[in-house]
N, C-alpha and C. Protein backbone atom coordinates (compact mmCIF):
# COMPACT_ATOMS: atom_id res chain seq x y z
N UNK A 1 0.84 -1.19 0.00
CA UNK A 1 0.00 0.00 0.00
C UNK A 1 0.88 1.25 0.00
N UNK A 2 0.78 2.16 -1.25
CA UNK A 2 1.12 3.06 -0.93
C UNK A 2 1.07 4.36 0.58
N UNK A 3 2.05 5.16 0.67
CA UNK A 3 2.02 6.00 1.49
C UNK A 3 2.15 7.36 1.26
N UNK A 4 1.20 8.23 1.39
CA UNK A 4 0.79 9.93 1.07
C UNK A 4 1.03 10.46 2.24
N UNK A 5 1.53 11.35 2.30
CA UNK A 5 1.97 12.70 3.19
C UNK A 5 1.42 13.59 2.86
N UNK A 6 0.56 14.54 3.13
CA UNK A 6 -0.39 15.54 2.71
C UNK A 6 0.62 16.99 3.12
N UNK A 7 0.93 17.53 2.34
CA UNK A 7 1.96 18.56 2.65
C UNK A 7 1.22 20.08 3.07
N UNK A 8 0.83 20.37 1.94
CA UNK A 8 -0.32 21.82 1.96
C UNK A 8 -0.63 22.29 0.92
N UNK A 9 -1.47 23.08 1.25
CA UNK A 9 -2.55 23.80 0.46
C UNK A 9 -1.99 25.34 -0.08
N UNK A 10 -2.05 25.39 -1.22
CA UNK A 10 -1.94 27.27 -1.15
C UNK A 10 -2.40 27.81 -2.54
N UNK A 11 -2.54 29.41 -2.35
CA UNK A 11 -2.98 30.16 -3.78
C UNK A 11 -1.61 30.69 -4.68
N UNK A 12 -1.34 30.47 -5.78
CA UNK A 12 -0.23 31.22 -6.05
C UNK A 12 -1.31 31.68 -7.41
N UNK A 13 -1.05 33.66 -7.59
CA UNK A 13 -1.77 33.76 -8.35
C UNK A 13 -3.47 33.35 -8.65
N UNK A 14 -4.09 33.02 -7.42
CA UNK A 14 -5.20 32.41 -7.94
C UNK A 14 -5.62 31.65 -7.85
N UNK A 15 -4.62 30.62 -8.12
CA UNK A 15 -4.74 29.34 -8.38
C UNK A 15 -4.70 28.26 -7.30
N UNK A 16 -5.37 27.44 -6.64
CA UNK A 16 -4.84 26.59 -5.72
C UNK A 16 -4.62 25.03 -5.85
N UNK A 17 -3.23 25.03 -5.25
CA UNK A 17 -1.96 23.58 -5.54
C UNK A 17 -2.09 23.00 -4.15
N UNK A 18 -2.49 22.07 -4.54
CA UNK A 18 -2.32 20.83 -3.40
C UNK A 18 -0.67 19.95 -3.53
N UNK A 19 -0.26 20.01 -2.42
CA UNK A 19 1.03 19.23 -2.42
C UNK A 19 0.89 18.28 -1.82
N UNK A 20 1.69 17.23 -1.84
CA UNK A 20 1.24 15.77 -1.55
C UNK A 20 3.02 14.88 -1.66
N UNK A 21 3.41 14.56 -0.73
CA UNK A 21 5.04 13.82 -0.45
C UNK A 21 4.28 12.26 -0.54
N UNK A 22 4.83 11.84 -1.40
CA UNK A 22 4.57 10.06 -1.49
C UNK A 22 5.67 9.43 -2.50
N UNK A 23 5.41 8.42 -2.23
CA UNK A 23 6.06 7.27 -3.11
C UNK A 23 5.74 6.86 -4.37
N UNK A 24 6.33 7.11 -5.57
CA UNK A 24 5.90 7.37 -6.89
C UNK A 24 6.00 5.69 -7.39
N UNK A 25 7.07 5.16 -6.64
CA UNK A 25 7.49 3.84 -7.06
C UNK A 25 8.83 4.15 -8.14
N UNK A 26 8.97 4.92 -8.48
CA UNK A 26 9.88 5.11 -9.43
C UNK A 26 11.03 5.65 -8.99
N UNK A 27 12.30 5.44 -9.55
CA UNK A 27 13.73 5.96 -8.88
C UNK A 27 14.00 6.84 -10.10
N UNK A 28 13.42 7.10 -11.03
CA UNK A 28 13.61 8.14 -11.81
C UNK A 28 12.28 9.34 -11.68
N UNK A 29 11.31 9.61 -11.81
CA UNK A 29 10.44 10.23 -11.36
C UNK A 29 10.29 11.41 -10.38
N UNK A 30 10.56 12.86 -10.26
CA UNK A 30 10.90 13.32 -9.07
C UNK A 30 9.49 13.45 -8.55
N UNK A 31 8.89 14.33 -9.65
CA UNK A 31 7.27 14.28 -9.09
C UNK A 31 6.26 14.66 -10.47
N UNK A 32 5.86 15.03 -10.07
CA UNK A 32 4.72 15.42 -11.40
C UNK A 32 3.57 16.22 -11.11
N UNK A 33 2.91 16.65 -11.48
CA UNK A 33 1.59 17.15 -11.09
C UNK A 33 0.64 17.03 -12.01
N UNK A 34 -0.94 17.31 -11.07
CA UNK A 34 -1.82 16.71 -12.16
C UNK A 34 -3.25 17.91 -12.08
N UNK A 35 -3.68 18.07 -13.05
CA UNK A 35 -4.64 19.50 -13.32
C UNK A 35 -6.25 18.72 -12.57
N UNK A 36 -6.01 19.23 -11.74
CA UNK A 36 -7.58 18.63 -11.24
C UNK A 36 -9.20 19.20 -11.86
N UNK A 37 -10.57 18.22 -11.64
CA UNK A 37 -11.92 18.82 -12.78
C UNK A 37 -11.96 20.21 -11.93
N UNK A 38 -11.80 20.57 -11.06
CA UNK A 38 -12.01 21.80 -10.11
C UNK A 38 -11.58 23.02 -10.29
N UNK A 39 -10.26 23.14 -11.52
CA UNK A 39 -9.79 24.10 -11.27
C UNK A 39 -8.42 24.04 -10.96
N UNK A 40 -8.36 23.57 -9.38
CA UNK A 40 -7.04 23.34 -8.80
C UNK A 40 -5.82 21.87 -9.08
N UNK A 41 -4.70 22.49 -8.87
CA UNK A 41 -3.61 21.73 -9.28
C UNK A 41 -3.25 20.71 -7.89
N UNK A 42 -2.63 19.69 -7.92
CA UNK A 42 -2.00 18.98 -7.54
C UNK A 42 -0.51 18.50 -7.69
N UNK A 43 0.42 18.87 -6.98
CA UNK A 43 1.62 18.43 -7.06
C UNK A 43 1.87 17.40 -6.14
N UNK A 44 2.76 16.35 -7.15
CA UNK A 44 3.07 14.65 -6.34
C UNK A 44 4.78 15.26 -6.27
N UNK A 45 5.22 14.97 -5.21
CA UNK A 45 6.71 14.80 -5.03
C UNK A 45 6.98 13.63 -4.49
N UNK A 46 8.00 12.75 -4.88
CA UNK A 46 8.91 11.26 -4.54
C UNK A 46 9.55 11.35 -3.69
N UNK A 47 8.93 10.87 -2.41
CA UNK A 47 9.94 10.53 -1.01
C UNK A 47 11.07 10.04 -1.35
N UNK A 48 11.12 9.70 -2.49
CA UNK A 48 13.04 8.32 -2.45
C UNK A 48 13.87 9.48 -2.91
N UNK A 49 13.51 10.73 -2.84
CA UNK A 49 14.56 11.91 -3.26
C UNK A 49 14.88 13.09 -2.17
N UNK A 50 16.04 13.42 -2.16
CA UNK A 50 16.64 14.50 -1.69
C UNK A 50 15.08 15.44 -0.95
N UNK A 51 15.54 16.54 0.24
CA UNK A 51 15.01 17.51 0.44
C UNK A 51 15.10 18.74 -0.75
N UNK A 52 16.73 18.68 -1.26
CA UNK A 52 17.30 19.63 -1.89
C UNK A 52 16.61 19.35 -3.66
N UNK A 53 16.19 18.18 -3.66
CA UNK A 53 16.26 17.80 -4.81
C UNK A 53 14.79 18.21 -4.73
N UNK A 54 13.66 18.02 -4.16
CA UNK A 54 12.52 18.17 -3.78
C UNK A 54 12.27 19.35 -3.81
N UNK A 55 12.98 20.18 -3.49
CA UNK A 55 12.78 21.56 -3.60
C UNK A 55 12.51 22.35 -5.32
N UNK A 56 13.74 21.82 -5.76
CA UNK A 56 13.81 22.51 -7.54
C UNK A 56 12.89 21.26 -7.99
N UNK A 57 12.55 19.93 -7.92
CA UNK A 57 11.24 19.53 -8.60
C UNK A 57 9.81 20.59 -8.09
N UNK A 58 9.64 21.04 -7.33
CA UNK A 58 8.41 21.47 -6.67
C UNK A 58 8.54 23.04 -7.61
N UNK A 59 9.52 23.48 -7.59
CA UNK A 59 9.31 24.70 -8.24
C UNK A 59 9.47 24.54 -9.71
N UNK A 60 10.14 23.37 -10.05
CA UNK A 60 10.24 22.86 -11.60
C UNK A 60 8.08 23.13 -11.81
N UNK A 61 7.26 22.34 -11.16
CA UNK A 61 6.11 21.60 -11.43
C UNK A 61 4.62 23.41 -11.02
N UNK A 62 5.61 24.18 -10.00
CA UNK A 62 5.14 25.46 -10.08
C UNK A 62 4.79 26.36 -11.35
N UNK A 63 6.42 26.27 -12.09
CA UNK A 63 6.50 26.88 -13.18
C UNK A 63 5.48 26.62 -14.13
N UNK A 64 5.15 25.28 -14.59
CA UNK A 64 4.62 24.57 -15.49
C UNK A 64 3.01 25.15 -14.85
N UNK A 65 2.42 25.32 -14.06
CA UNK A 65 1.29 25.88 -13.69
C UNK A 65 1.54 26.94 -14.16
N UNK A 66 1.76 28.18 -13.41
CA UNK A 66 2.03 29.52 -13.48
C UNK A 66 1.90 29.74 -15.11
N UNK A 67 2.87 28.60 -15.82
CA UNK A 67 3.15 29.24 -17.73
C UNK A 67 1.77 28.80 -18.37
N UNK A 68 0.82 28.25 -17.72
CA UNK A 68 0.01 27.26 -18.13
C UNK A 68 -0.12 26.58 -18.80
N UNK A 69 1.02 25.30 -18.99
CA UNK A 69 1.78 24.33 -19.58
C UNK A 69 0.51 23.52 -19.58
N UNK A 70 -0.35 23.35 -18.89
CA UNK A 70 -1.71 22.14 -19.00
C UNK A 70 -2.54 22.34 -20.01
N UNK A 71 -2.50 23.71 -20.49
CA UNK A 71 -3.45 23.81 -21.30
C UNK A 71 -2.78 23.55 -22.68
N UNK A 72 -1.54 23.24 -22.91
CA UNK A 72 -1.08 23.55 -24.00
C UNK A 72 -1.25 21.49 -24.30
N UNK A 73 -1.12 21.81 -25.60
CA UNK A 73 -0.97 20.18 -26.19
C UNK A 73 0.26 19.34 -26.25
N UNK A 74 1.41 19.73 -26.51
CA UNK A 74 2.65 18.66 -26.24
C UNK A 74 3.33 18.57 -25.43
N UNK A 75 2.87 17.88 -24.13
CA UNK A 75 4.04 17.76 -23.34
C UNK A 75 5.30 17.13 -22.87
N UNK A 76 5.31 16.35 -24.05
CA UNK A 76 6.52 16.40 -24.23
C UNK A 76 8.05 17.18 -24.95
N UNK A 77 7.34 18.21 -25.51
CA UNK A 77 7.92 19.17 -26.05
C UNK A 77 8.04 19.98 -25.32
N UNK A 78 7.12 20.21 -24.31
CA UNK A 78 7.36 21.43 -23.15
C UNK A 78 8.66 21.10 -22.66
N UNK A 79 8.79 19.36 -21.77
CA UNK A 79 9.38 19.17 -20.90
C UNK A 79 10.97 19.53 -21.56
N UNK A 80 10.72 19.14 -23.04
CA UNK A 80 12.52 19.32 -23.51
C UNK A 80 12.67 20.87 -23.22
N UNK A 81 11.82 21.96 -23.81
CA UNK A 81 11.61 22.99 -23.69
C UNK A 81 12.33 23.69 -21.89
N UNK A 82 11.87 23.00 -21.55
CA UNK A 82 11.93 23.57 -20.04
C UNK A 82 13.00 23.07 -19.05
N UNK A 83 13.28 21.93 -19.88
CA UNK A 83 14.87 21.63 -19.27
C UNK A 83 16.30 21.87 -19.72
């Protein structure tokens, strides 16, 4: 069974991001986030990683909100884009 850590809640711009520390299962994966029917965002971050590392994924997965990378169609072109 997986394990979720409920981190917090907040508005940036407007918008409100749920953060969430769990186990992705993956050793490559830092986190991801996911556009919820509501409106609001969700960010997943991977316990099997760094604090430090956790930090620049979380603001990596900020950015991508803020630019409004969800609405756009290739994301995989973003991600080359943005790294």
């Amino acid at each position: 069974m997986q394990t979720s850590h409920y981190i917090h809640t907040q508005f940036i711009n407007g918008i409100c991001i749920n953060t969430v520390l769990t186990d992705l299962k993956s050793c490559r994966v830092r986190g991801c986030t996911v556009a919820n029917e509501d409106g609001s965002y969700t960010i997943f971050l991977n316990s099997k990683f760094s604090t430090n590392q956790l930090e620049k994924t979380y603001l990596h997965e900020i950015k991508h909100i803020t630019r409004d990378d969800f609405s756009k169609d290739d994301a995989d072109r973003i991600e080359l884009v943005r790294h």
